[in-house]
Protein backbone atom coordinates (compact mmCIF):
# COMPACT_ATOMS: atom_id res chain seq x y z
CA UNK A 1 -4.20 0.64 3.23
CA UNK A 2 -4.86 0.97 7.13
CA UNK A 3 -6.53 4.61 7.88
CA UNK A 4 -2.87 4.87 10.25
CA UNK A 5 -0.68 4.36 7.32
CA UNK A 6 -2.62 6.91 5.19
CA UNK A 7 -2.97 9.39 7.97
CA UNK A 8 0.93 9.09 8.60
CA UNK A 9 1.69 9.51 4.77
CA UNK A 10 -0.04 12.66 4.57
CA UNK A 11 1.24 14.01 7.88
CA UNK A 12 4.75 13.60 5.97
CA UNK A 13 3.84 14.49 2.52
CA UNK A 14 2.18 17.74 4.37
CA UNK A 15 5.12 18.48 6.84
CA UNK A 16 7.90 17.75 3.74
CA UNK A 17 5.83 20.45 1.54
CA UNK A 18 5.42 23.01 4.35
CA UNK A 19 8.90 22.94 5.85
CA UNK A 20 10.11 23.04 2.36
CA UNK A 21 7.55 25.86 1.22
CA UNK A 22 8.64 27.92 4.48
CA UNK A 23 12.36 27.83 3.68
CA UNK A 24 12.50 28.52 0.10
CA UNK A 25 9.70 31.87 0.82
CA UNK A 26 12.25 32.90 4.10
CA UNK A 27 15.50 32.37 1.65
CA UNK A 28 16.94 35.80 0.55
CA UNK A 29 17.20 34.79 -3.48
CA UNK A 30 16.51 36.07 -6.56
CA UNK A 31 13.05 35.29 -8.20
CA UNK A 32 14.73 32.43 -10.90
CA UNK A 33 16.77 30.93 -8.32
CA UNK A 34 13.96 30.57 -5.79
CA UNK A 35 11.89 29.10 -8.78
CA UNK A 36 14.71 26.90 -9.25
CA UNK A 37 14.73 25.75 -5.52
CA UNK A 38 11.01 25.12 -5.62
CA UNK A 39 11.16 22.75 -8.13
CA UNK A 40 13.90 20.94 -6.82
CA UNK A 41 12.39 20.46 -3.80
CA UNK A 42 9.14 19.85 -5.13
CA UNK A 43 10.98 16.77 -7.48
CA UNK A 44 12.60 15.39 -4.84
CA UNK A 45 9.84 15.45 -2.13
CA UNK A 46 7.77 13.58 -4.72
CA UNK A 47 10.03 11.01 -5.35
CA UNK A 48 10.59 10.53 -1.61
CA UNK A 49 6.71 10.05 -1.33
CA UNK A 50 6.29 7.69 -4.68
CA UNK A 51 8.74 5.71 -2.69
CA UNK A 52 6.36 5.29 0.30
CA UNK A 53 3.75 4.85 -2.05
CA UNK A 54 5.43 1.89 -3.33
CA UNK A 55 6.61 0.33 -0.40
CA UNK A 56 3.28 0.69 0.81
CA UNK A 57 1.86 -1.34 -2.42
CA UNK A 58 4.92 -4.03 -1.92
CA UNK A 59 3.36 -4.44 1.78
CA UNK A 60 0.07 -4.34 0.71
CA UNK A 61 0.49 -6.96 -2.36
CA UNK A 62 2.57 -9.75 0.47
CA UNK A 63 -0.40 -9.51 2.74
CA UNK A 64 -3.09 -10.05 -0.05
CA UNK A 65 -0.92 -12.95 -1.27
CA UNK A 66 -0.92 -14.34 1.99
CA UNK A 67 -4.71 -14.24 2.71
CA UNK A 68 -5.12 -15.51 -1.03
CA UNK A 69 -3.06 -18.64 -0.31
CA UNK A 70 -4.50 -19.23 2.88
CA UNK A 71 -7.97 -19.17 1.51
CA UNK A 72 -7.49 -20.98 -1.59
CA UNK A 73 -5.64 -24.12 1.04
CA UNK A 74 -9.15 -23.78 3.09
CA UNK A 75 -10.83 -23.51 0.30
CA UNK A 76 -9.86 -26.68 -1.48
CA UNK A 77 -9.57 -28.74 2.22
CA UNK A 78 -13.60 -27.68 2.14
CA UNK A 79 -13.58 -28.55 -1.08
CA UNK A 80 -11.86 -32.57 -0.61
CA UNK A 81 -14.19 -32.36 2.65
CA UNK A 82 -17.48 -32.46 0.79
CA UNK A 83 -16.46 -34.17 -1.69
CA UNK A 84 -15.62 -37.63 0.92
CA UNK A 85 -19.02 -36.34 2.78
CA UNK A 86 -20.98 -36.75 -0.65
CA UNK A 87 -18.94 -40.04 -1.87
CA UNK A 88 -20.41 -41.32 1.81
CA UNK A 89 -23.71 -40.66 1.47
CA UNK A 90 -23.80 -41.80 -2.11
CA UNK A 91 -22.57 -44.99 -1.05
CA UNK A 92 -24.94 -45.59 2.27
CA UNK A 93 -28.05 -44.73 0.12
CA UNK A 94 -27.04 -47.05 -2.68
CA UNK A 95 -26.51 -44.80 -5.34
């Protein structure tokens, strides 16, 4: 991943936490419900972020397939390329 997309993720993950850290500590609850609160949040905020994570990796893996088929089509046109240039000068050297 791009240093941009990583930098944005953790500006989120951070903000999500902090917002969610602030509210809970301001709320006027009992100990066990707070608790309860907490972990809620903290279950859903890390769902919400495996779900970037993964449509990060979905990105990620198009793009690699991409390159890798672009390379492997330059790779075997190279490939054909030296092949003819080698059948030529196997054939104007008479061997």
């Amino acid at each position: 991943m791009n240093k941009r997309i990583i930098n944005t993720f953790l500006g989120f993950a951070a903000g999500a936490a902090t917002g969610a850290a602030i509210g809970i500590l301001m709320a006027p609850d009992k100990g066990t419900k707070t608790r309860k609160k907490i972990s809620k949040t903290v279950k859903k905020t890390s769902k919400e972020v495996t779900g970037s994570i993964n449509d990060q990796i979905d990105r990620l893996s198009e793009k690699i397939n991409l390159v890798t088929g672009q390379l492997k089509k330059k790779s075997d046109k190279t490939a054909k390329k030296v092949k003819h240039m080698t059948t030529d000068m196997l054939k104007k050297t008479g061997a």
